[in-house]
PDB file of N, CA and C in Angstrom:
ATOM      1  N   UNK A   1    -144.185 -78.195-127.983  1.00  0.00           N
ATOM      2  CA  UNK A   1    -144.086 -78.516-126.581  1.00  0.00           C
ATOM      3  C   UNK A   1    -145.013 -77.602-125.779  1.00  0.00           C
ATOM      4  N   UNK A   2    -145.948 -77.952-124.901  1.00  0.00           N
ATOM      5  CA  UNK A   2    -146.533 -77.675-123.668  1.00  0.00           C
ATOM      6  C   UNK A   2    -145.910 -76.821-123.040  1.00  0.00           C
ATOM      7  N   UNK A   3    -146.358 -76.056-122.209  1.00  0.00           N
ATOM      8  CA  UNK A   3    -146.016 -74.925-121.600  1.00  0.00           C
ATOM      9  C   UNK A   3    -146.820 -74.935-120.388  1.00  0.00           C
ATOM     10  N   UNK A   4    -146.517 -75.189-119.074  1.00  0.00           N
ATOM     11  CA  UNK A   4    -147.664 -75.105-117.772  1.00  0.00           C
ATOM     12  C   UNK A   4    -147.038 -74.036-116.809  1.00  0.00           C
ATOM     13  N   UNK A   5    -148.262 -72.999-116.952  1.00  0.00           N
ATOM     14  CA  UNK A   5    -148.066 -72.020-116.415  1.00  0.00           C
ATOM     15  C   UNK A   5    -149.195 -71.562-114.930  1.00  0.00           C
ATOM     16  N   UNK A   6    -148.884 -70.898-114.240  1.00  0.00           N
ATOM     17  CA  UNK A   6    -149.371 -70.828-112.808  1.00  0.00           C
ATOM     18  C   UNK A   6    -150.837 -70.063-113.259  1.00  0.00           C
ATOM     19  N   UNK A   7    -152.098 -70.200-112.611  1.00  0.00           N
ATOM     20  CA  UNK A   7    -153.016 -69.426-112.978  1.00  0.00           C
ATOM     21  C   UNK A   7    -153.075 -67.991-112.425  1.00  0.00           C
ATOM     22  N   UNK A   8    -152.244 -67.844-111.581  1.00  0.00           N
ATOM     23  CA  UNK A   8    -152.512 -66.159-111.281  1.00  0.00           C
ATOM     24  C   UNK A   8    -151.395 -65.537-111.822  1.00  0.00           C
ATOM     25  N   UNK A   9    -150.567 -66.135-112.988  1.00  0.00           N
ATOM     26  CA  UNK A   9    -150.066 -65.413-114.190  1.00  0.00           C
ATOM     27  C   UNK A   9    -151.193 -65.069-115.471  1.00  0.00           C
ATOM     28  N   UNK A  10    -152.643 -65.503-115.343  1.00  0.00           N
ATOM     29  CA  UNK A  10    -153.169 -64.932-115.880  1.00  0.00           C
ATOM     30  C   UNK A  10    -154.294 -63.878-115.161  1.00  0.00           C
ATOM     31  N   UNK A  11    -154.307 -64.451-113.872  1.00  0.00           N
ATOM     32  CA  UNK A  11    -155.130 -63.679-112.893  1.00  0.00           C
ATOM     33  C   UNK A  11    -154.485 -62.176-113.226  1.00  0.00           C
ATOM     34  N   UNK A  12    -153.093 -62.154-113.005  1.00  0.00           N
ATOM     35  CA  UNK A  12    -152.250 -60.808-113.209  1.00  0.00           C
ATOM     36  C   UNK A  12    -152.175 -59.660-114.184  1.00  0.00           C
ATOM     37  N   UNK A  13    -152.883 -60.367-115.144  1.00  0.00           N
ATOM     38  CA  UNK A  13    -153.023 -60.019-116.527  1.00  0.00           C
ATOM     39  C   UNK A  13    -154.240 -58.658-116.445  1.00  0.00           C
ATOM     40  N   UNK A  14    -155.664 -59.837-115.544  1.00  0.00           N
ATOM     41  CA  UNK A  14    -156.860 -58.575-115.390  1.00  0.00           C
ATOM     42  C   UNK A  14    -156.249 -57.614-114.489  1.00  0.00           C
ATOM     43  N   UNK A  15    -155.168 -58.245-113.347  1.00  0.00           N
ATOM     44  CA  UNK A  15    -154.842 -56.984-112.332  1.00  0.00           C
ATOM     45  C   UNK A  15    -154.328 -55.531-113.178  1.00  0.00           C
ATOM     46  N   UNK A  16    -153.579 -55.963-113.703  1.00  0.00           N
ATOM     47  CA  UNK A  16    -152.743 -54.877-114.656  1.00  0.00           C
ATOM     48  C   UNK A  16    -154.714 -54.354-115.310  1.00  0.00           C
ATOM     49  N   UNK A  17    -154.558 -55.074-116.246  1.00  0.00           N
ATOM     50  CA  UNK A  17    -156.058 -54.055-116.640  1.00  0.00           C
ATOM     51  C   UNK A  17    -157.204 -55.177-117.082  1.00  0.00           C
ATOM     52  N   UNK A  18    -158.229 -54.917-117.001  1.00  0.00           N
ATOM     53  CA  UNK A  18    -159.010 -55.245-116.916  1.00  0.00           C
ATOM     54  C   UNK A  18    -159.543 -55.234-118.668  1.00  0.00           C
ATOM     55  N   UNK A  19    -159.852 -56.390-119.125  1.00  0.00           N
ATOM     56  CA  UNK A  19    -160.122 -56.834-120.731  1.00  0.00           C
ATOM     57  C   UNK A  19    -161.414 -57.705-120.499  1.00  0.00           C
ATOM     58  N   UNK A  20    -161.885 -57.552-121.604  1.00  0.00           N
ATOM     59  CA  UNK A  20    -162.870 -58.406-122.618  1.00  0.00           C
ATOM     60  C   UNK A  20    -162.371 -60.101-122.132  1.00  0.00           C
ATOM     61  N   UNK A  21    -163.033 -61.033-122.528  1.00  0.00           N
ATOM     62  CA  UNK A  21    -162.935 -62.594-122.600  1.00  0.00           C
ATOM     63  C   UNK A  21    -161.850 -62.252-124.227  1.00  0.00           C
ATOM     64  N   UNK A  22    -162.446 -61.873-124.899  1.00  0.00           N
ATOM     65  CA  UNK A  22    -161.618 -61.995-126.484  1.00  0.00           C
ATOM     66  C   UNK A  22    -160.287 -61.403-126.010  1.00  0.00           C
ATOM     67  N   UNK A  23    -160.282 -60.167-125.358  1.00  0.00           N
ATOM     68  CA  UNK A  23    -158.935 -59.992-125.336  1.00  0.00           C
ATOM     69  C   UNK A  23    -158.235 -60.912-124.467  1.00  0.00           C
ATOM     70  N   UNK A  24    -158.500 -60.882-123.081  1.00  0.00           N
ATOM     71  CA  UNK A  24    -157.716 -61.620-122.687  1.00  0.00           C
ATOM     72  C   UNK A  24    -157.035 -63.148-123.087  1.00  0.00           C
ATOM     73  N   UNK A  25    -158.042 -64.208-124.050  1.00  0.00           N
ATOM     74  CA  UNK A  25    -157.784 -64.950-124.890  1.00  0.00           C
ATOM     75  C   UNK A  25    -156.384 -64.516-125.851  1.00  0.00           C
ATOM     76  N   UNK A  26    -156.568 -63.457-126.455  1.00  0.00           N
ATOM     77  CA  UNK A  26    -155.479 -62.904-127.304  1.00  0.00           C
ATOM     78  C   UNK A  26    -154.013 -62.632-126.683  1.00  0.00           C
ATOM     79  N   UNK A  27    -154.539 -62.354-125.725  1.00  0.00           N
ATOM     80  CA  UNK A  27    -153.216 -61.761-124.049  1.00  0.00           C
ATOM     81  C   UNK A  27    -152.713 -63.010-124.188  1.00  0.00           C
ATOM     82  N   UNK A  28    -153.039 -63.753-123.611  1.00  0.00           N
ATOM     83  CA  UNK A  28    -152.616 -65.201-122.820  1.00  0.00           C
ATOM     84  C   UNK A  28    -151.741 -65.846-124.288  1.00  0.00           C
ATOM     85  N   UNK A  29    -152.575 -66.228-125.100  1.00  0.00           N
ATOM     86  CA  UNK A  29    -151.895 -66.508-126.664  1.00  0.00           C
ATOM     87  C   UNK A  29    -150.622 -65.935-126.873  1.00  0.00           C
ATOM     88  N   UNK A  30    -150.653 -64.358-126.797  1.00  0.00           N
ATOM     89  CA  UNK A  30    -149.422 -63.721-127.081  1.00  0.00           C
ATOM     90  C   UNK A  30    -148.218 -64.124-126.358  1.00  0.00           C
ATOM     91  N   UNK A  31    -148.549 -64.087-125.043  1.00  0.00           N
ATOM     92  CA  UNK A  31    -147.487 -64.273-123.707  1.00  0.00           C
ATOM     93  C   UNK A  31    -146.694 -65.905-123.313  1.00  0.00           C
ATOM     94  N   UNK A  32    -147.973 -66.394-123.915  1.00  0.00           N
ATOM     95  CA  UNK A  32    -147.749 -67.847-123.269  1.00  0.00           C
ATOM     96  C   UNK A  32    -147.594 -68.660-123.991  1.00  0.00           C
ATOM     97  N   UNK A  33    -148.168 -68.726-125.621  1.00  0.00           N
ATOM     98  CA  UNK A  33    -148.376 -69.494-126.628  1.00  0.00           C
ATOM     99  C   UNK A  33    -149.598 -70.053-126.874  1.00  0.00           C
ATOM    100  N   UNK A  34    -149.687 -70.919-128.117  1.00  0.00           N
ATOM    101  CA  UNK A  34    -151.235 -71.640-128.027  1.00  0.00           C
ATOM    102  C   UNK A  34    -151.203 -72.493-127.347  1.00  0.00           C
ATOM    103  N   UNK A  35    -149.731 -73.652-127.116  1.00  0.00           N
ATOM    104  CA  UNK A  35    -150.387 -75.102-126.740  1.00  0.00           C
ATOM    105  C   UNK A  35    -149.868 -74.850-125.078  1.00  0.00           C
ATOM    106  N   UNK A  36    -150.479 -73.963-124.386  1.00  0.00           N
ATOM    107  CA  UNK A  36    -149.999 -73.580-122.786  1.00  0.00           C
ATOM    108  C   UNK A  36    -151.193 -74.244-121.643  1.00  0.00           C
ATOM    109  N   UNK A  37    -150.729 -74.742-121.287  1.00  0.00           N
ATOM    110  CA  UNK A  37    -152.158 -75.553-119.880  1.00  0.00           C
ATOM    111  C   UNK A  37    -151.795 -74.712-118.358  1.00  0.00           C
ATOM    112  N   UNK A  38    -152.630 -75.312-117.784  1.00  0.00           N
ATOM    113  CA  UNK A  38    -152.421 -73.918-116.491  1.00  0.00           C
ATOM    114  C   UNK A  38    -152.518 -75.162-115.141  1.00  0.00           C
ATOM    115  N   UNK A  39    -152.053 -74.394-114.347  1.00  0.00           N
ATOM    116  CA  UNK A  39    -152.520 -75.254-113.089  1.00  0.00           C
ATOM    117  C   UNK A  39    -152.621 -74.251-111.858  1.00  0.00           C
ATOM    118  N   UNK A  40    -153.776 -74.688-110.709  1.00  0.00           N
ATOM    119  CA  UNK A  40    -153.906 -73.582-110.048  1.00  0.00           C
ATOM    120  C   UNK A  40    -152.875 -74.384-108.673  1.00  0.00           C
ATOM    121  N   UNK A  41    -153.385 -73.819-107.016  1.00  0.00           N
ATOM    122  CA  UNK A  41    -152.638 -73.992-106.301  1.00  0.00           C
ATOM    123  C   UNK A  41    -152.884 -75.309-106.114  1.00  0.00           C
ATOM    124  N   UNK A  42    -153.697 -75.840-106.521  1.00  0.00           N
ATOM    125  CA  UNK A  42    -154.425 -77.286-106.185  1.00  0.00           C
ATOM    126  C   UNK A  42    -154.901 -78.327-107.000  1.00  0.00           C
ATOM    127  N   UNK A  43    -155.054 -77.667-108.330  1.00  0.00           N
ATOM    128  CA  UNK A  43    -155.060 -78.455-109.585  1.00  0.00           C
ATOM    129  C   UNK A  43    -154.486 -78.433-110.322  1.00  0.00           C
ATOM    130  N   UNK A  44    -154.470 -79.340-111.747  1.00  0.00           N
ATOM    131  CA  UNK A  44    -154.003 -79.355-112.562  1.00  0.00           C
ATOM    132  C   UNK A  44    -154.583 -79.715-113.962  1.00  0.00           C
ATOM    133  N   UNK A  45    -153.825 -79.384-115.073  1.00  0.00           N
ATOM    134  CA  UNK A  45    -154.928 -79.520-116.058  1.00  0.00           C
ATOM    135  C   UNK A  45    -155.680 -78.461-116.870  1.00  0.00           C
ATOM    136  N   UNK A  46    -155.691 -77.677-116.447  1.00  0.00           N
ATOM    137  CA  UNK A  46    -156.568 -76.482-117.380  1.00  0.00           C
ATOM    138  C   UNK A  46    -156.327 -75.801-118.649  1.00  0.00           C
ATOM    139  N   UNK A  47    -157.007 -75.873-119.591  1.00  0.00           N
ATOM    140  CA  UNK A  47    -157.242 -75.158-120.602  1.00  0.00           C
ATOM    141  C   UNK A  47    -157.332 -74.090-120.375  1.00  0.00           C
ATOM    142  N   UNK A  48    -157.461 -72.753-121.288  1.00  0.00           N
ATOM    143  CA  UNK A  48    -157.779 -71.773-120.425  1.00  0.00           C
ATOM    144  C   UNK A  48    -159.194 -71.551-120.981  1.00  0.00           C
ATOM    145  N   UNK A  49    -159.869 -72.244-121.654  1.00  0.00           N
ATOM    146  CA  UNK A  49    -161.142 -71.810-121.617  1.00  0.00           C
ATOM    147  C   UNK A  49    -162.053 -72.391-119.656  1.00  0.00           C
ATOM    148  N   UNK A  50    -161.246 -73.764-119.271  1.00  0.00           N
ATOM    149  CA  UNK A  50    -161.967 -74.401-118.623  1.00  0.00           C
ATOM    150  C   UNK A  50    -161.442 -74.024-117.226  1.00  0.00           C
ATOM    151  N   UNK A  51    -159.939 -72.706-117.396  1.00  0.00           N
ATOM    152  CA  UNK A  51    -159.713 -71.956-116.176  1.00  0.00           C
ATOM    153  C   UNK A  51    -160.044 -71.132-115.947  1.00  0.00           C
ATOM    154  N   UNK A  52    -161.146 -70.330-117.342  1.00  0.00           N
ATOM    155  CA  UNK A  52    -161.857 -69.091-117.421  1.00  0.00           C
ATOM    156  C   UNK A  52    -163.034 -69.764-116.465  1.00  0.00           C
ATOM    157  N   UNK A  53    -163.584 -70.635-116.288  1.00  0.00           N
ATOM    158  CA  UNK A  53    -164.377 -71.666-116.083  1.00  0.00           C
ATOM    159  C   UNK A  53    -164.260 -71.129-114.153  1.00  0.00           C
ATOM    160  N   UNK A  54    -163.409 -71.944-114.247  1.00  0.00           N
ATOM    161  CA  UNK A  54    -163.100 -71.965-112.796  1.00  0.00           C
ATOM    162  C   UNK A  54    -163.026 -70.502-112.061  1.00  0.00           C
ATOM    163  N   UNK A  55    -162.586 -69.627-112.551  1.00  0.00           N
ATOM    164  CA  UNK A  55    -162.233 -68.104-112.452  1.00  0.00           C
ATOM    165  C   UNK A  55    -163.636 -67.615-112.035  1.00  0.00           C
ATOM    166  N   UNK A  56    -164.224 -67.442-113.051  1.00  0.00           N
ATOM    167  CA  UNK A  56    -165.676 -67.598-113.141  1.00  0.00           C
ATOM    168  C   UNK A  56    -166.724 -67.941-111.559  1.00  0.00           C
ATOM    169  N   UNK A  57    -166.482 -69.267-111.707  1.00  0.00           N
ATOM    170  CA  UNK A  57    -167.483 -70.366-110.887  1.00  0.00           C
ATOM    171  C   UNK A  57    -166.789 -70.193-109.295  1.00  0.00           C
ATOM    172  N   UNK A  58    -165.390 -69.486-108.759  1.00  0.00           N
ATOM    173  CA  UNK A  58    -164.825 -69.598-107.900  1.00  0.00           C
ATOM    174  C   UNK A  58    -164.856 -67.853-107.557  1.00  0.00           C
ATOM    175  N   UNK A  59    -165.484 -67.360-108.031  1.00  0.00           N
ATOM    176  CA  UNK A  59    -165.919 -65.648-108.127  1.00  0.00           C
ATOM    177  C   UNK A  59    -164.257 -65.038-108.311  1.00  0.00           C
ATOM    178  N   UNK A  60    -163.679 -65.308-108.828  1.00  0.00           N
ATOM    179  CA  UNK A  60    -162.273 -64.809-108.520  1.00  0.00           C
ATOM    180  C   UNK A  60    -162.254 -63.508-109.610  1.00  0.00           C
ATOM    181  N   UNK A  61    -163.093 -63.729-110.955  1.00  0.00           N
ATOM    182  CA  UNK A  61    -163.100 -62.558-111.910  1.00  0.00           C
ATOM    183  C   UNK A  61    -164.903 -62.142-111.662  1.00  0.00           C
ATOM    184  N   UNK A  62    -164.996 -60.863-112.025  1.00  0.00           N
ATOM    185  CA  UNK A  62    -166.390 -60.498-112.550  1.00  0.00           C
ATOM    186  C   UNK A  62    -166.086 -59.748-113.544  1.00  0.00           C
ATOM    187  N   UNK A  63    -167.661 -59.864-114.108  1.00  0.00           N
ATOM    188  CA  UNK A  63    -167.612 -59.264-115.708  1.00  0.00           C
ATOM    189  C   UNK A  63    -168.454 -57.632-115.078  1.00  0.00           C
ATOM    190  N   UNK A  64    -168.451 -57.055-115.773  1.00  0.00           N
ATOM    191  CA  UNK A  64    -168.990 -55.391-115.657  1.00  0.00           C
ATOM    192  C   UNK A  64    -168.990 -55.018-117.001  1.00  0.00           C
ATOM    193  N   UNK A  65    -170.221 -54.730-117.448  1.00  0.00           N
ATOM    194  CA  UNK A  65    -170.613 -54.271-118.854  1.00  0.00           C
ATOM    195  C   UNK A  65    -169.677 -54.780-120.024  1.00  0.00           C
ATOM    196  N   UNK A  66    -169.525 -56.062-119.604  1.00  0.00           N
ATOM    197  CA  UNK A  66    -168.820 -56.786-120.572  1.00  0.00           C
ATOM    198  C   UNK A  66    -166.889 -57.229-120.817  1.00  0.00           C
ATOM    199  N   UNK A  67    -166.524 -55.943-119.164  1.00  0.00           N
ATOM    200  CA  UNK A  67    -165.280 -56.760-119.175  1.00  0.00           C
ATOM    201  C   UNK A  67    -164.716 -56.840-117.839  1.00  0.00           C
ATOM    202  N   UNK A  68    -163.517 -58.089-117.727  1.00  0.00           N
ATOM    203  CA  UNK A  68    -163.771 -58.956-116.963  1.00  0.00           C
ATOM    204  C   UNK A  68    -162.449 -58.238-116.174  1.00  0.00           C
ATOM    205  N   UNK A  69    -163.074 -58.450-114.761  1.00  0.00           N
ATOM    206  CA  UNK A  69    -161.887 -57.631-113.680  1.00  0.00           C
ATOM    207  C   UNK A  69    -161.739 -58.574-112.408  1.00  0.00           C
ATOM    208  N   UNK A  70    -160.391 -58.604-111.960  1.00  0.00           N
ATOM    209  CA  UNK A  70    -160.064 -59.661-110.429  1.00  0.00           C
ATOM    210  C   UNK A  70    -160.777 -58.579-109.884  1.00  0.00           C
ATOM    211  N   UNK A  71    -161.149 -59.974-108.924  1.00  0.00           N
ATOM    212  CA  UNK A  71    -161.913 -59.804-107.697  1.00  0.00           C
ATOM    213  C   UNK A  71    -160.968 -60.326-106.441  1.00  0.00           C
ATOM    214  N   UNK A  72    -160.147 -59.117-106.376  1.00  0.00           N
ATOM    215  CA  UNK A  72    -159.241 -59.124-104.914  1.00  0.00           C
ATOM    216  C   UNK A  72    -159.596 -60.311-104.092  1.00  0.00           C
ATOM    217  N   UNK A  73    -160.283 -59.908-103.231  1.00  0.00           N
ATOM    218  CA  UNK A  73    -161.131 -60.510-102.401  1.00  0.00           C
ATOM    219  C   UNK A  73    -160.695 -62.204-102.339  1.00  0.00           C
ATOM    220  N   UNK A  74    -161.282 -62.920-103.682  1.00  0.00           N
ATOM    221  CA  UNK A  74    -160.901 -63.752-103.907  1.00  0.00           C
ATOM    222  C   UNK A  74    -159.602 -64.871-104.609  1.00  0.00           C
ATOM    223  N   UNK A  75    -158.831 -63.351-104.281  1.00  0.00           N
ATOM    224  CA  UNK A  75    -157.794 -64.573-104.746  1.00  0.00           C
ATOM    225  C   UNK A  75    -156.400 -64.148-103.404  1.00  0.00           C
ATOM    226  N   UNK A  76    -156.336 -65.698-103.773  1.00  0.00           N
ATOM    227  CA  UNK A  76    -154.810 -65.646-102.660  1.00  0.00           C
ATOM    228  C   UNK A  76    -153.837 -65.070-103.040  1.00  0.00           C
ATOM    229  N   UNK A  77    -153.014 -64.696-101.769  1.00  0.00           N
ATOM    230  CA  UNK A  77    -151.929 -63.846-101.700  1.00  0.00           C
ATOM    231  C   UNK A  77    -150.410 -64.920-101.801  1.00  0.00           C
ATOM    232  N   UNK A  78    -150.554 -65.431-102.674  1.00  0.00           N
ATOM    233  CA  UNK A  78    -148.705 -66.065-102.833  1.00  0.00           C
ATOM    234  C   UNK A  78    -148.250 -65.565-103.982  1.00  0.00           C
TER     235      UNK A  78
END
């Protein structure tokens, strides 16, 4: 069974600390399971490769010498 979980339960993940793409992959796996889909405040649907995607493309994470940290700034406060 599926598991749909909020995306700034993984946003929360870099808050706490800041990881690699591999780790955080491993994070999310551990916490959530494999077959887990995400949905943000407005969508639905995500993989988490294709919410790393969005994270990404919506500046909400940046990478720094290879690992990946929230970007305050961009993410909402609920």
């Amino acid at each position: 069974m599926s598991t749909n979980v909020h995306a700034h339960k993984v946003l929360n993940l870099l808050k706490q600390q800041p990881m690699t793409r591999e780790s955080l992959v491993a994070e999310v796996k551990e916490q959530f399971g494999e077959e887990v889909s995400f949905h943000t405040c407005s969508r639905e649907g995500f993989d988490l490769d294709s919410l790393f995607s969005f994270f990404v493309q919506n500046q909400k994470v940046v990478e720094k010498e290879g690992v990946w940290h929230l970007n305050l700034e961009r993410v909402c406060s609920h």
